[in-house]
Protein backbone atom coordinates (compact mmCIF):
# COMPACT_ATOMS: atom_id res chain seq x y z
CA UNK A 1 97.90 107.89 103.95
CA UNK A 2 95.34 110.40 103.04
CA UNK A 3 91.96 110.64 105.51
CA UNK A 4 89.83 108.16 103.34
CA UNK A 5 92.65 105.76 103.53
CA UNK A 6 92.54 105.71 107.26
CA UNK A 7 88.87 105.12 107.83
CA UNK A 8 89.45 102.64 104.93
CA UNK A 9 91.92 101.01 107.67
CA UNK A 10 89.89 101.72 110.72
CA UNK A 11 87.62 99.92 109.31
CA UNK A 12 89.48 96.91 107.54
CA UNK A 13 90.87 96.84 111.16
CA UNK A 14 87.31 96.28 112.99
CA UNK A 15 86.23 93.63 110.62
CA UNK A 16 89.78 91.82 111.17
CA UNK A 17 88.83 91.53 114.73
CA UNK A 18 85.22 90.10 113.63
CA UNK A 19 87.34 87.63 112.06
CA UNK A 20 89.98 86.75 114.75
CA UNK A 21 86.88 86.36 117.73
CA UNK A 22 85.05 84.39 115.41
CA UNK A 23 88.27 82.54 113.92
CA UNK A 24 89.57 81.54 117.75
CA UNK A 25 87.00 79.42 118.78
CA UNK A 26 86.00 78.17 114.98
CA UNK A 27 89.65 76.34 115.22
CA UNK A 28 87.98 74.39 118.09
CA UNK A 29 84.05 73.77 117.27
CA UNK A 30 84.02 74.54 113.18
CA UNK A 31 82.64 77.66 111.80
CA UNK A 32 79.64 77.88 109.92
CA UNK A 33 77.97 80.95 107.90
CA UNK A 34 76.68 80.51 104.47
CA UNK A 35 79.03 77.33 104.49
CA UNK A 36 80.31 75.06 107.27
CA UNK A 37 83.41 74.57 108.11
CA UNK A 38 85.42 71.89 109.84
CA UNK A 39 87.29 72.58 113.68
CA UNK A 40 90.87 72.41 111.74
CA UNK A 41 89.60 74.94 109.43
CA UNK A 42 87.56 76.68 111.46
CA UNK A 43 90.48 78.83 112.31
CA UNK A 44 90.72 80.20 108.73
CA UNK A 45 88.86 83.70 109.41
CA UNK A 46 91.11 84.37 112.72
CA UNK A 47 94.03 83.93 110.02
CA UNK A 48 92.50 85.90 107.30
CA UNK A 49 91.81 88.79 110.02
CA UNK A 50 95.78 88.47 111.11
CA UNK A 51 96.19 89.41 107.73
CA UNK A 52 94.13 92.45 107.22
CA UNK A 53 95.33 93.85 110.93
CA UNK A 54 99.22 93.48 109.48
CA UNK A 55 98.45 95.00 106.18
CA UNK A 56 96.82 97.68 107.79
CA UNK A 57 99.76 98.31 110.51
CA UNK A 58 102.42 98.60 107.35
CA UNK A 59 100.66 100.55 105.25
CA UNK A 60 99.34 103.16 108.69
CA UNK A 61 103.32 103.29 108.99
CA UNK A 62 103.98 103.45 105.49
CA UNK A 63 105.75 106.83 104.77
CA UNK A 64 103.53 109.48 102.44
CA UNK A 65 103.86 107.94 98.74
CA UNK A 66 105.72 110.77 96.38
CA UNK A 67 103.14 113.20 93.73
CA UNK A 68 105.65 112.10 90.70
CA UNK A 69 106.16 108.62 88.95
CA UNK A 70 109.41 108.52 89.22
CA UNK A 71 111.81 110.02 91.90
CA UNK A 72 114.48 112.23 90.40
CA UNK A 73 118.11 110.51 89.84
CA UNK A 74 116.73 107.38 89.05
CA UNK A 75 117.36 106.17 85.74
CA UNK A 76 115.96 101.97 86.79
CA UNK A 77 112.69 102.50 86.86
């Protein structure tokens, strides 16, 4: 990952946790912003910030992508 990707990711990674404190409790009482939900899903932006904290843990892992298309040898792709 490049520098731009990983503030990109840093902060992708701050919202997610905006969405798990707020997500936690909403699972309990509802969650309401420009729309309302109810307690069951209420925990929809704790999952939804689960999910941008694991994409962003792959791809920080992620090995450097290669400069060419297609690596050499490979006839399949």
């Amino acid at each position: 990952m490049n520098t731009f990707d990983k503030v990109c990711a840093a902060l992708a990674f701050v919202l997610a946790i905006l969405f798990l404190i707020l997500g936690v409790p909403g699972a309990f009482v509802g969650c309401r912003a420009n729309f309302t939900l109810p307690p069951i899903l209420g925990v929809l932006p704790a999952l939804i910030g689960w999910g941008i904290i694991r994409s962003v843990r792959v791809a920080w892992k992620a090995p450097a992508a290669s400069a060419t298309p297609t690596a050499p040898g490979r006839d399949d792709l």
